[in-house]
N, C-alpha and C. Protein backbone atom coordinates (compact mmCIF):
# COMPACT_ATOMS: atom_id res chain seq x y z
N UNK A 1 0.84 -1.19 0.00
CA UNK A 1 0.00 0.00 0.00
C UNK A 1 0.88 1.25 0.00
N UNK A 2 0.46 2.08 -0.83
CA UNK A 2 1.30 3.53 -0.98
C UNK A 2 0.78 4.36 0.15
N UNK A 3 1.60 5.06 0.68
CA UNK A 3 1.51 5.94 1.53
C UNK A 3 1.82 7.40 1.38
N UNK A 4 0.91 8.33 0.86
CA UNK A 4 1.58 9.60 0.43
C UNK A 4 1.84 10.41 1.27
N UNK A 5 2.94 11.17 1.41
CA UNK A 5 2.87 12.44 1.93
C UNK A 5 2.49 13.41 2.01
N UNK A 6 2.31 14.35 3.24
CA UNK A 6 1.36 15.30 3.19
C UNK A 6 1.95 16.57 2.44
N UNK A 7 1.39 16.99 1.77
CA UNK A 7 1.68 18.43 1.16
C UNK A 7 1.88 20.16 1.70
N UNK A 8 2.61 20.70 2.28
CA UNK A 8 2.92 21.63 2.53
C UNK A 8 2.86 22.86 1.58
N UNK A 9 1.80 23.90 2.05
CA UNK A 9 1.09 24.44 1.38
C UNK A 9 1.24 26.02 1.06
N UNK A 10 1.82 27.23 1.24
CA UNK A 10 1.57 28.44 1.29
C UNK A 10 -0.22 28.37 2.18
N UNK A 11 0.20 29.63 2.93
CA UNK A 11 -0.95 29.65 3.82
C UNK A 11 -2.17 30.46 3.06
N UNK A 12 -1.41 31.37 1.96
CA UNK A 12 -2.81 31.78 0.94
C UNK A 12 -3.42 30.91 0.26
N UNK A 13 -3.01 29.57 0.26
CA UNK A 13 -3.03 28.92 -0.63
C UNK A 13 -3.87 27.79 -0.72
N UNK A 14 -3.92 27.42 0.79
CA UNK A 14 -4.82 26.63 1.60
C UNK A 14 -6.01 26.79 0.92
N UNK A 15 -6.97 27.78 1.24
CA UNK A 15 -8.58 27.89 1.41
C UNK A 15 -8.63 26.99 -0.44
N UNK A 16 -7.95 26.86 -1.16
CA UNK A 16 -8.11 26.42 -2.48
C UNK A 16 -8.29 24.90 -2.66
N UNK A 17 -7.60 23.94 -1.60
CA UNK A 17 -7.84 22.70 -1.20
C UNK A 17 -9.14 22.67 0.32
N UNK A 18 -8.77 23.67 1.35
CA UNK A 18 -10.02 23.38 2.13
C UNK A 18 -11.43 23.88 1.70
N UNK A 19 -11.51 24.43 0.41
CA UNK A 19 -12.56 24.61 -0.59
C UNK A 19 -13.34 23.80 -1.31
N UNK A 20 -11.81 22.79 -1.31
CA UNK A 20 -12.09 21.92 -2.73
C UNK A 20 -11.85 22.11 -3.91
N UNK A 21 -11.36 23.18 -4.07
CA UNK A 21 -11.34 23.60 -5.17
C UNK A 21 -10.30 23.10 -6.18
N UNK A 22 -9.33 22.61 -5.33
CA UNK A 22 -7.77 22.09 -6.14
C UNK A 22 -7.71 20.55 -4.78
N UNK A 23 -6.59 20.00 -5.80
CA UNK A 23 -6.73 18.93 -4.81
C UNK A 23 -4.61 20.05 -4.05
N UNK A 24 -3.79 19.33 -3.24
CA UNK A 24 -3.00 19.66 -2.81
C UNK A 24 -1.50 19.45 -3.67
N UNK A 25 -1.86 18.29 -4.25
CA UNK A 25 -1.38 18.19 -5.58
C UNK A 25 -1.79 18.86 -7.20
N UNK A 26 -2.50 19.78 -6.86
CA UNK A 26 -3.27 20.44 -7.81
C UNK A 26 -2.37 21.98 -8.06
N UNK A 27 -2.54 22.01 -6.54
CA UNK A 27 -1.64 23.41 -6.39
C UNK A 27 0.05 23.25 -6.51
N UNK A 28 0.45 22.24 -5.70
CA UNK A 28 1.84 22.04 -6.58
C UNK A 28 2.14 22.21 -7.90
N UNK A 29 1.39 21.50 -8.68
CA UNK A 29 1.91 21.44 -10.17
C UNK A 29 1.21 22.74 -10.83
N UNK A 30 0.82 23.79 -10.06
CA UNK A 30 0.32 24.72 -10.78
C UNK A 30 1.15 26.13 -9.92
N UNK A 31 1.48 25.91 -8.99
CA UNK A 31 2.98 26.47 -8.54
C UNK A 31 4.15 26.44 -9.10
N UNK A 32 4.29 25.04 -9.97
CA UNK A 32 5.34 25.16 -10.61
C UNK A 32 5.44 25.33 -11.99
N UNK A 33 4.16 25.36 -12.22
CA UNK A 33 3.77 25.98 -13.75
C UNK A 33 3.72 27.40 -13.79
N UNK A 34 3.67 28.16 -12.32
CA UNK A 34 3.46 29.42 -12.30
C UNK A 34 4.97 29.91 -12.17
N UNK A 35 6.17 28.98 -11.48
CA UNK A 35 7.82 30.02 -11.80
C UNK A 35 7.90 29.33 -12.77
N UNK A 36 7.51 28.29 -13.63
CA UNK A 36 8.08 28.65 -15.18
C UNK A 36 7.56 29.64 -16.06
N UNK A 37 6.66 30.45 -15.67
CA UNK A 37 6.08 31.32 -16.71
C UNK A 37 6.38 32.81 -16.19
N UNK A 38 7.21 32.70 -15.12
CA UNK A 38 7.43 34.09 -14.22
C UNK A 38 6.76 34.88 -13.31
N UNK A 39 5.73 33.80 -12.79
CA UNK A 39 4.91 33.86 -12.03
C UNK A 39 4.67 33.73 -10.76
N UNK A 40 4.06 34.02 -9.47
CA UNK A 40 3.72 33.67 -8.49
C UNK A 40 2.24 33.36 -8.20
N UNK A 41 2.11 31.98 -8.33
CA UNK A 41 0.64 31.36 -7.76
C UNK A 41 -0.04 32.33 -6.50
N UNK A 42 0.57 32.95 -5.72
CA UNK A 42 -0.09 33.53 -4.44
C UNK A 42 -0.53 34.92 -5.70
N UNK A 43 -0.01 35.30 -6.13
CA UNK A 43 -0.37 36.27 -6.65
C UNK A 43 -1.42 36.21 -7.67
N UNK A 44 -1.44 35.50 -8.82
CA UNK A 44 -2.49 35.08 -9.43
C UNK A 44 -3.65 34.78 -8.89
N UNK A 45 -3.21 33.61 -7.68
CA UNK A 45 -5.03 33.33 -6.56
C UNK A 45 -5.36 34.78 -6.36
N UNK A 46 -4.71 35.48 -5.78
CA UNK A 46 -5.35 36.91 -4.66
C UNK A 46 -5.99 37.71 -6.11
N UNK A 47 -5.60 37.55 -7.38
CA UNK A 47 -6.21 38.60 -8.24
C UNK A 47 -7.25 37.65 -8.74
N UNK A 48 -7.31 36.75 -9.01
CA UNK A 48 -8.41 35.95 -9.51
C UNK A 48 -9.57 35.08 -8.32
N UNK A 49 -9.40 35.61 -6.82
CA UNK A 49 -10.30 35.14 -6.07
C UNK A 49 -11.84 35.02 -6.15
N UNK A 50 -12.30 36.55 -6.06
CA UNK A 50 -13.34 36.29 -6.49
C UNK A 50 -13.95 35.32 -7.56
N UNK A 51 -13.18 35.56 -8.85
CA UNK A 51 -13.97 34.96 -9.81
C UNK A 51 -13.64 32.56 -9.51
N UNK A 52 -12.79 32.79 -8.47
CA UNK A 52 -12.97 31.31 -8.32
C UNK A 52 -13.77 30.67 -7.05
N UNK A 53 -14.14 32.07 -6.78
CA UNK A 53 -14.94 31.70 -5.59
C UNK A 53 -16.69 31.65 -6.06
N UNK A 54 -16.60 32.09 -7.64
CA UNK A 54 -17.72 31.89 -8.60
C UNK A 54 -18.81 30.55 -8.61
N UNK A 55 -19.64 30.48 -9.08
CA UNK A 55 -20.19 29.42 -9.31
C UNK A 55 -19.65 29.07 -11.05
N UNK A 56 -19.57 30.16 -11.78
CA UNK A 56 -19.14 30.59 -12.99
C UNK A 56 -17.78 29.37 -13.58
N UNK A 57 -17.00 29.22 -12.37
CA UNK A 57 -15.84 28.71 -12.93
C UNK A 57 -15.84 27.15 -12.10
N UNK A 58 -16.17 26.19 -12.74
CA UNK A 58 -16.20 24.96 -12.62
C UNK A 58 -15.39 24.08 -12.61
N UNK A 59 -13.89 25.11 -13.32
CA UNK A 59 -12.64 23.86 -13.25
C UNK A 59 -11.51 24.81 -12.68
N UNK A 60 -11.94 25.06 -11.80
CA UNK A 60 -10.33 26.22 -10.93
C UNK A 60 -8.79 25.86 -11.48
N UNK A 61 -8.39 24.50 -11.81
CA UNK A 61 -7.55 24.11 -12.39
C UNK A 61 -7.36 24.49 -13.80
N UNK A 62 -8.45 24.02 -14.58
CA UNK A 62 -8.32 24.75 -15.83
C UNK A 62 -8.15 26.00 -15.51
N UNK A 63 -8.95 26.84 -14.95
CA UNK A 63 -9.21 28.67 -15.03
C UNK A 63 -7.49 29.04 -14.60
N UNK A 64 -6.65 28.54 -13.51
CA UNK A 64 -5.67 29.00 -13.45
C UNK A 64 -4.80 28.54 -14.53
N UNK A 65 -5.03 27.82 -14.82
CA UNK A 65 -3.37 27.31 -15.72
C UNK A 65 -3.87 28.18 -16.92
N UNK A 66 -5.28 29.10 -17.59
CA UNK A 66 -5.14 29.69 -18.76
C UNK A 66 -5.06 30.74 -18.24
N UNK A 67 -4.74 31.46 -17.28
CA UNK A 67 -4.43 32.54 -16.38
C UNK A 67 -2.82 32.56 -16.55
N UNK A 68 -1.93 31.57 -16.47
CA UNK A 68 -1.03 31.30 -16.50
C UNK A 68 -0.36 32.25 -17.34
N UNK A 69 -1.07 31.55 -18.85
CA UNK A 69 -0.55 32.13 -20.06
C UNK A 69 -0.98 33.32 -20.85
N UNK A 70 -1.41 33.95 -20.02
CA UNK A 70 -1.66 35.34 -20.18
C UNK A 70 -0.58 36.71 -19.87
N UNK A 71 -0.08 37.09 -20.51
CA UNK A 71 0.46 38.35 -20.63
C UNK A 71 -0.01 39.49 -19.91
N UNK A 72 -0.04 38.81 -18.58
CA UNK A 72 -0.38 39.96 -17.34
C UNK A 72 0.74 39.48 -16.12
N UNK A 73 1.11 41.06 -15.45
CA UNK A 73 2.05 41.23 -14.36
C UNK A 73 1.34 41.06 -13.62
N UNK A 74 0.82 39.71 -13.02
CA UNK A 74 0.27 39.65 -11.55
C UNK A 74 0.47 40.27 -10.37
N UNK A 75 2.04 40.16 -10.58
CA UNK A 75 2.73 40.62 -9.24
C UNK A 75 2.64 42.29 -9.08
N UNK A 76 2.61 42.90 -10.13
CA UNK A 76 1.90 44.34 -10.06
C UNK A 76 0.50 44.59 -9.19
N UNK A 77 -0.79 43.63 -9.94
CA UNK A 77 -1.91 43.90 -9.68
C UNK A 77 -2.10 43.17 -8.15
N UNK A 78 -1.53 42.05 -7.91
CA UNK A 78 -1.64 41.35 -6.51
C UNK A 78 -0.88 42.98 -5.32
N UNK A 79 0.24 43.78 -5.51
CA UNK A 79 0.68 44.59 -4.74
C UNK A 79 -0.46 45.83 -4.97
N UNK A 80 -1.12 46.02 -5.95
CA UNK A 80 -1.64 47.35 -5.94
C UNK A 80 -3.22 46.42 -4.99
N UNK A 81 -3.56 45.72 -5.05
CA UNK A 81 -4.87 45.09 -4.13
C UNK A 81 -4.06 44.94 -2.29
N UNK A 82 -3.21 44.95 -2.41
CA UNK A 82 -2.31 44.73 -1.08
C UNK A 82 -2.46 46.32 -0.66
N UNK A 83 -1.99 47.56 -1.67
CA UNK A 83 -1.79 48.43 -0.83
C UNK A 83 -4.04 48.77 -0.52
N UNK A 84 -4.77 48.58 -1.87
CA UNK A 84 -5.81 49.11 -1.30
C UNK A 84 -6.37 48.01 0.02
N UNK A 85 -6.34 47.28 0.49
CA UNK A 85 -6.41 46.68 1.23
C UNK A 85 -5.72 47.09 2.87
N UNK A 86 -4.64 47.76 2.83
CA UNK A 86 -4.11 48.18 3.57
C UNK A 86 -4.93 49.51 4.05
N UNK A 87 -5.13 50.47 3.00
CA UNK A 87 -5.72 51.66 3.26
C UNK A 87 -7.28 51.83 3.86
N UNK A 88 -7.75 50.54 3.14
CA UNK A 88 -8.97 50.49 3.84
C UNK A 88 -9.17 49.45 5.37
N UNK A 89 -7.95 48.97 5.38
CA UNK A 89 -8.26 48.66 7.21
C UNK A 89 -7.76 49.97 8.08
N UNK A 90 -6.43 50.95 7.18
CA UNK A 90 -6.51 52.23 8.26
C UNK A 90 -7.80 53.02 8.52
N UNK A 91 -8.44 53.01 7.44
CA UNK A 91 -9.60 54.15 7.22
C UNK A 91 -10.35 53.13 8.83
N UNK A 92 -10.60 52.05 8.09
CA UNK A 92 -11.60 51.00 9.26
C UNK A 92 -11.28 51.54 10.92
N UNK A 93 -9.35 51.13 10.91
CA UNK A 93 -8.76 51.75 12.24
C UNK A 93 -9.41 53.24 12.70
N UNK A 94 -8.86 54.30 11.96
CA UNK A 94 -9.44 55.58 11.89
C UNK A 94 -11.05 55.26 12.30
N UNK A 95 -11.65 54.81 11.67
CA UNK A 95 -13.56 55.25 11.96
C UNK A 95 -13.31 54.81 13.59
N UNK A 96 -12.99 53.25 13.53
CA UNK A 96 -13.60 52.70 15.42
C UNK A 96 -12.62 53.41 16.49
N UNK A 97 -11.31 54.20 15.88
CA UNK A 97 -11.02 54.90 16.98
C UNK A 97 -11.79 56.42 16.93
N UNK A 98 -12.14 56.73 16.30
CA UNK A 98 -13.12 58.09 16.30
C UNK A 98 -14.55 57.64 17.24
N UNK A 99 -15.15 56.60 16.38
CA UNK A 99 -16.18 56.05 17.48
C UNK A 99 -16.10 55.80 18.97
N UNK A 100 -14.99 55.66 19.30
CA UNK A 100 -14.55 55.24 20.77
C UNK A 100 -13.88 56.54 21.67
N UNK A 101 -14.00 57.24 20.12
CA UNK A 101 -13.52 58.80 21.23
C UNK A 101 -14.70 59.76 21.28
N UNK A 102 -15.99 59.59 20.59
CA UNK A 102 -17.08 60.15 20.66
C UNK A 102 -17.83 59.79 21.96
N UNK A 103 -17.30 58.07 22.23
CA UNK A 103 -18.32 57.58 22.75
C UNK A 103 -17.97 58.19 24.51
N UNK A 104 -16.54 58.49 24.32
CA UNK A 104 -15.93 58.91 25.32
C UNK A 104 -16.05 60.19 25.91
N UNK A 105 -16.03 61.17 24.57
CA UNK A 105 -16.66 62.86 25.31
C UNK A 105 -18.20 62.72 25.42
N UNK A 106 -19.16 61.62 24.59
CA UNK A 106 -20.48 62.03 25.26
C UNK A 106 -20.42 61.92 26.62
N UNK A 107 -20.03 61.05 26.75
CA UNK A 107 -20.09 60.15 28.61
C UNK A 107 -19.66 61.78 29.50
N UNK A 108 -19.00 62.91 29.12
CA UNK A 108 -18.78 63.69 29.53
C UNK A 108 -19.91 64.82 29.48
N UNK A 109 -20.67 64.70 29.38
CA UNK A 109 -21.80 65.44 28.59
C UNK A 109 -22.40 66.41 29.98
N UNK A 110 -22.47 67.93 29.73
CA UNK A 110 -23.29 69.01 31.10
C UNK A 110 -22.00 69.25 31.77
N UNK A 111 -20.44 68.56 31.08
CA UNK A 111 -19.41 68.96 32.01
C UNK A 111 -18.77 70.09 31.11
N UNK A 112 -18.04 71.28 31.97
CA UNK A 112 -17.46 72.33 30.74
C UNK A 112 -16.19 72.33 30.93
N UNK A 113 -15.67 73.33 30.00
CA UNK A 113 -13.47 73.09 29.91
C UNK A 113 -13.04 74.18 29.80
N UNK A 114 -12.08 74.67 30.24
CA UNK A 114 -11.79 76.55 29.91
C UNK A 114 -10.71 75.61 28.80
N UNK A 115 -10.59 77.00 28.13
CA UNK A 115 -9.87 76.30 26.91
C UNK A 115 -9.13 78.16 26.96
N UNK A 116 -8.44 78.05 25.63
CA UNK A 116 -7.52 79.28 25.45
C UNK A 116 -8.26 80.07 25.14
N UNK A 117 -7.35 81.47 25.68
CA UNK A 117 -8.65 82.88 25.21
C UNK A 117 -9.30 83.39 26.06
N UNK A 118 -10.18 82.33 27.24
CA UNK A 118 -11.07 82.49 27.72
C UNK A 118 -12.21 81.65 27.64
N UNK A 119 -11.97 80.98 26.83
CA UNK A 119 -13.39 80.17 26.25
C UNK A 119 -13.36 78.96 27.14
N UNK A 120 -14.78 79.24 26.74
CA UNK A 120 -15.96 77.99 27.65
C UNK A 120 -16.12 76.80 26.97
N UNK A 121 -15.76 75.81 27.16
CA UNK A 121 -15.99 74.67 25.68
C UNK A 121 -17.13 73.40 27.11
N UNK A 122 -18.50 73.50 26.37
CA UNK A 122 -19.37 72.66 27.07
C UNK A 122 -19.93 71.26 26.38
N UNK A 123 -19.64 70.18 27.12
CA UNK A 123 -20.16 69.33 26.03
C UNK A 123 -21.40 68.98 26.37
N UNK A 124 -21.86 68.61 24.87
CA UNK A 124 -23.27 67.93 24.94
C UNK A 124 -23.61 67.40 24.17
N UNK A 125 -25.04 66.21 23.54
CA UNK A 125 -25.07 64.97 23.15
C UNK A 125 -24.49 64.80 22.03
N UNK A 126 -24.71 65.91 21.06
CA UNK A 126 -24.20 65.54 19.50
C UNK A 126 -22.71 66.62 19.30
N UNK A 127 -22.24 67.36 20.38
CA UNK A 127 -21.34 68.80 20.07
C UNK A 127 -20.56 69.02 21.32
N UNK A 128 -20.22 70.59 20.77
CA UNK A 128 -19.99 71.30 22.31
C UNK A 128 -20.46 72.62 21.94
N UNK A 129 -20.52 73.38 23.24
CA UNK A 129 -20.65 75.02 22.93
C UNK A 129 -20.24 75.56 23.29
N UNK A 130 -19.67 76.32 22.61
CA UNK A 130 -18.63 77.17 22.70
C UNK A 130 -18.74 78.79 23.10
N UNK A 131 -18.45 79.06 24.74
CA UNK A 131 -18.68 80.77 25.00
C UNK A 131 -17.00 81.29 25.39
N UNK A 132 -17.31 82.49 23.87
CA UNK A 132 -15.84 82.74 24.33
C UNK A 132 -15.58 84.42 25.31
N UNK A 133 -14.66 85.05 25.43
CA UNK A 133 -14.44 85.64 26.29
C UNK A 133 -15.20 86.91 26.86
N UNK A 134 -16.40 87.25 25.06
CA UNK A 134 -16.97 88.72 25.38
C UNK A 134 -18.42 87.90 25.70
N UNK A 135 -18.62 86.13 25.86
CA UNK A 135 -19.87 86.00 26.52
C UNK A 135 -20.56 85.64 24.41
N UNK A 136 -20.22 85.71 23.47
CA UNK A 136 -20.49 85.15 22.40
C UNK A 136 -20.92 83.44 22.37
N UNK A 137 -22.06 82.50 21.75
CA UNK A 137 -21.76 81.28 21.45
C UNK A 137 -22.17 81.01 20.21
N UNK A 138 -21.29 79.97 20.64
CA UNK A 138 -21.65 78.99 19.09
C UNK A 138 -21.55 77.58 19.50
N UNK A 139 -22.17 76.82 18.25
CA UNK A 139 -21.94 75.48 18.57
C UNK A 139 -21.66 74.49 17.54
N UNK A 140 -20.75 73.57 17.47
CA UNK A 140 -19.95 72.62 16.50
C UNK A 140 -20.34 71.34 17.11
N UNK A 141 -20.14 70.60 15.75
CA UNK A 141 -20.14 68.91 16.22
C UNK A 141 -18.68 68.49 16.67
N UNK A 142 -18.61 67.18 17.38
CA UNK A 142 -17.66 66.71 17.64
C UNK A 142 -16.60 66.86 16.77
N UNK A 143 -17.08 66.37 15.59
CA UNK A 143 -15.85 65.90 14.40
C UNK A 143 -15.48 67.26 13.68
N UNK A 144 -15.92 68.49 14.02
CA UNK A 144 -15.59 69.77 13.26
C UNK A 144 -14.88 70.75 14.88
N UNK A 145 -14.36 69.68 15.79
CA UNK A 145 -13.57 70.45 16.65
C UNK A 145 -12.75 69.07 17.54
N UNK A 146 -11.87 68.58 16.83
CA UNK A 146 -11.53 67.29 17.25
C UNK A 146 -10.11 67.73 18.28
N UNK A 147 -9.26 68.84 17.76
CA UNK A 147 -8.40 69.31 18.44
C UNK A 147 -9.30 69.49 20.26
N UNK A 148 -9.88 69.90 19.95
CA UNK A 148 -10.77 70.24 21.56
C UNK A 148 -11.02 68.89 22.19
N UNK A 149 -11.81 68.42 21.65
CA UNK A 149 -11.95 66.80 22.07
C UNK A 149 -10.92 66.26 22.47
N UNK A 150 -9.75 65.98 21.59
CA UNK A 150 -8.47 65.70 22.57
C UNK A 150 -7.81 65.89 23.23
N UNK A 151 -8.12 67.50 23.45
CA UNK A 151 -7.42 67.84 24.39
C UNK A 151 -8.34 67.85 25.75
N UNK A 152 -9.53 67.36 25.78
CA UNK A 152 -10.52 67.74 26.55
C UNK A 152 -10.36 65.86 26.76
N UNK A 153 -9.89 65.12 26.41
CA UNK A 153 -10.07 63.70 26.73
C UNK A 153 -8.74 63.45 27.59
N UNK A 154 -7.44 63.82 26.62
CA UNK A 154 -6.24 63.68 27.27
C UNK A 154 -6.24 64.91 28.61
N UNK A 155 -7.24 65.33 28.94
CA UNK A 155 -6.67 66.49 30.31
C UNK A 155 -6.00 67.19 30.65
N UNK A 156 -5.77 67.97 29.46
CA UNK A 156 -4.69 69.00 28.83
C UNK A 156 -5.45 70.59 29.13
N UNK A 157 -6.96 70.58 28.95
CA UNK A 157 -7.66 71.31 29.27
C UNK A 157 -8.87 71.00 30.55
N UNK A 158 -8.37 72.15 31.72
CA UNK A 158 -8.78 72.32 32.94
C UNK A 158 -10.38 72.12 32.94
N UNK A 159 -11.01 71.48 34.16
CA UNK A 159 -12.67 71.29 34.06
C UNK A 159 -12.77 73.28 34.56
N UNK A 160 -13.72 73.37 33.99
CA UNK A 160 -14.33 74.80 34.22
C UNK A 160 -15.68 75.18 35.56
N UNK A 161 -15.35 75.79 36.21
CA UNK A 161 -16.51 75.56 37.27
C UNK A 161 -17.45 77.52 37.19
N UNK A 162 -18.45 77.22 37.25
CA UNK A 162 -18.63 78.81 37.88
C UNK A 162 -18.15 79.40 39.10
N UNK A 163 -18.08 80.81 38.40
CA UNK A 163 -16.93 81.59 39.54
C UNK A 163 -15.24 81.21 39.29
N UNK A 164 -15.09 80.29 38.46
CA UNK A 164 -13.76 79.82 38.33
C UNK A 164 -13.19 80.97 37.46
N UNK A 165 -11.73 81.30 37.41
CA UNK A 165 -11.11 81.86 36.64
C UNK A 165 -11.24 81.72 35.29
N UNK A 166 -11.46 82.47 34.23
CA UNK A 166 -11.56 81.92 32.44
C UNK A 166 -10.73 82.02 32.13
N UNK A 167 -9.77 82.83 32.28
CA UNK A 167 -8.32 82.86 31.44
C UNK A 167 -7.29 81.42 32.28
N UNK A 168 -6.78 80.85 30.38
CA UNK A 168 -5.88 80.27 30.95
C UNK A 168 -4.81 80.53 30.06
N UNK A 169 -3.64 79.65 30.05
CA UNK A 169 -2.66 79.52 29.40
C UNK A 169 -1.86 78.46 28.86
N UNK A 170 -1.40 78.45 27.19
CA UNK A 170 -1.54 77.28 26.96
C UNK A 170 -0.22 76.76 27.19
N UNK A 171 1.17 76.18 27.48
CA UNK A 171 2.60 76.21 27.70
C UNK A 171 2.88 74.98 27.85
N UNK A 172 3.82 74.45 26.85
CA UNK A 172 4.08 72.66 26.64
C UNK A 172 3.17 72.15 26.21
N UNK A 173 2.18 72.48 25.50
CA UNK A 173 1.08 71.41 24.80
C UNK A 173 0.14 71.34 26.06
N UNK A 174 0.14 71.87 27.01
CA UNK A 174 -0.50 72.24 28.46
C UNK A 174 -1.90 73.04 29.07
N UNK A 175 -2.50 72.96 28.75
CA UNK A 175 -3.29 73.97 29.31
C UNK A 175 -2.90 74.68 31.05
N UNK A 176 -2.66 75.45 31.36
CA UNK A 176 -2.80 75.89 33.01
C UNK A 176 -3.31 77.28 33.29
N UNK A 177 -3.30 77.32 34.85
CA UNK A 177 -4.01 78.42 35.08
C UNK A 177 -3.23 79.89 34.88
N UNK A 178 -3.06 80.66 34.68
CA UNK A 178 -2.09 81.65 34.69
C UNK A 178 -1.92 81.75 36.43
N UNK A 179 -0.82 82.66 36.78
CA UNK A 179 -0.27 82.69 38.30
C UNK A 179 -1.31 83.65 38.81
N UNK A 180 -1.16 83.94 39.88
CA UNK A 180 -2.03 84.46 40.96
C UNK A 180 -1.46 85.62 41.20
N UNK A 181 -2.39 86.78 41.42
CA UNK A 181 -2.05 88.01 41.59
C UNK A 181 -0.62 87.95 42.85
N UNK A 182 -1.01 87.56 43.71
CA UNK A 182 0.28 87.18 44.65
C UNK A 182 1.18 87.15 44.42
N UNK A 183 1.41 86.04 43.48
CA UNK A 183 2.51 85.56 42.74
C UNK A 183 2.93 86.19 42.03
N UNK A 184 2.19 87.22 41.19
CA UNK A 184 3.01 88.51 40.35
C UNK A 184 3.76 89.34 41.38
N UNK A 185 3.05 89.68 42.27
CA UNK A 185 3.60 90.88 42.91
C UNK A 185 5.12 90.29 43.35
N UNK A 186 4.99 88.95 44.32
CA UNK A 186 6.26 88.89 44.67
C UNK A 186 7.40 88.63 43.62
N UNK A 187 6.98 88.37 42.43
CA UNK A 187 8.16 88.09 41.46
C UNK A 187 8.65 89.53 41.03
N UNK A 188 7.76 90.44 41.06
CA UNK A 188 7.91 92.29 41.04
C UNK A 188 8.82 92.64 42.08
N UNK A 189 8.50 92.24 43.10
CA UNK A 189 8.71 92.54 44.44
C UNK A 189 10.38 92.02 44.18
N UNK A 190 10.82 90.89 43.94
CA UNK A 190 12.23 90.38 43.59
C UNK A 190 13.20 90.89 42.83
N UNK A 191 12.25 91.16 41.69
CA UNK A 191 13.17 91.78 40.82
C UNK A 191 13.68 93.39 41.16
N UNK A 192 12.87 94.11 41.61
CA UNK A 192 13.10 95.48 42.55
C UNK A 192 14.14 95.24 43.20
N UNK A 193 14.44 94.02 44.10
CA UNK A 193 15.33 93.90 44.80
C UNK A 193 16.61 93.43 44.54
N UNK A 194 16.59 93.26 43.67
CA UNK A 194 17.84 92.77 42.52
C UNK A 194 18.53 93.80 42.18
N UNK A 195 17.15 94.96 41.37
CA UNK A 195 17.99 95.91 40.39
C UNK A 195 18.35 96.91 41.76
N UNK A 196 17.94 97.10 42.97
CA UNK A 196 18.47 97.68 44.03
C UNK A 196 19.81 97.37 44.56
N UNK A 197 20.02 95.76 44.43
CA UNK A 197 21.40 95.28 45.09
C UNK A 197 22.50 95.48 43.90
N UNK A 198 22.09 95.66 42.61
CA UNK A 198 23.02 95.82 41.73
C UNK A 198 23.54 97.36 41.87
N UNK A 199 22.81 98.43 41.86
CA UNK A 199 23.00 99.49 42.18
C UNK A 199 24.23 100.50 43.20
N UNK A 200 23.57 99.30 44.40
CA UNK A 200 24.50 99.74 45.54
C UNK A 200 25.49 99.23 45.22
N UNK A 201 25.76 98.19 44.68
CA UNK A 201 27.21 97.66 44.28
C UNK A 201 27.90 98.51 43.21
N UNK A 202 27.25 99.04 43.00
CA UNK A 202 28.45 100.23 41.61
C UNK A 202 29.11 101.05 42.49
């Protein structure tokens, strides 16, 4: 009794025998029909998938091997489906991290943010609103003030309370409060005493 060995497969290459579609010996000899013609079988499957995933094409074996002999750069069209493929799982990345940062400032929603200038940035279900320093508003959606949003998620910009100070300041990518009248004076108060001790020393 013959005993065959098992066939070792390219992993694109698989779904074409766990399909049925080729036997495992099917794809060998059509792997190696594909570097004699200057070809790569992974590349040919990925451009011709759909149509073998057809009801249309009844002999996948036949359909590739006259694929074969066709006067097309697979390996072109298999990399240009690679890069759109790529671009549309960033876009994908991009949407569910936007979704997960919406879902994150609603949850903040009736809470407000001093932001630069003076301004009031308040969120709420679909936006925020925005009162800036002469008492003016307006109001934007999330996605037409995303700089705010992140900085209002990462805690870069201070929660806002009434009676709280409006002016802030923005320093290191930072939001903070500006210093305290106190704190001016004595840094006034220092420097007076500086340009006094320099004086007497002449």
């Amino acid at each position: 009794m013959k005993i065959e060995k098992p066939v070792s497969l390219p992993l694109d290459l698989r779904w074409l025998v766990e399909g049925r579609l080729l036997t495992p010996f099917g794809v060998c000899a059509l792997m190696k029909r594909a570097r004699e013609r200057g070809h790569l079988l992974s590349d040919v499957v990925k451009h011709a998938r759909k149509q073998l995933q057809s009801p249309k094409v009844s002999n996948a074996f036949a359909y590739l091997l006259a694929l074969l002999h066709r006067p097309v750069d697979y390996s072109f069209l298999a990399a240009r489906m690679n890069a759109d493929e790529e671009a549309a799982a960033r876009k994908q990345d991009e949407r569910e991290k936007e979704k997960h940062q919406m879902e994150r400032v609603r949850a903040l929603a009736g809470q407000s943010f001093a932001g630069a200038n003076g301004d009031i940035w308040t969120i709420e279900e679909h936006g925020v609103l925005r009162i800036d320093a002469a008492g003016q508003r307006s109001s934007s959606l999330f996605n037409q003030v995303r700089a705010v949003v992140s900085a209002i998620l990462e805690q870069r910009m201070p929660t806002f309370r009434p009676g709280a100070d409006r002016n802030v300041s923005l320093r290191d990518g930072v939001l903070t409060q500006p210093p305290s009248t106190h704190t001016l004076a004595r840094e006034v108060l220092g420097s007076l005493r500086q340009g006094l001790k320099r004086v007497r020393g002449r």
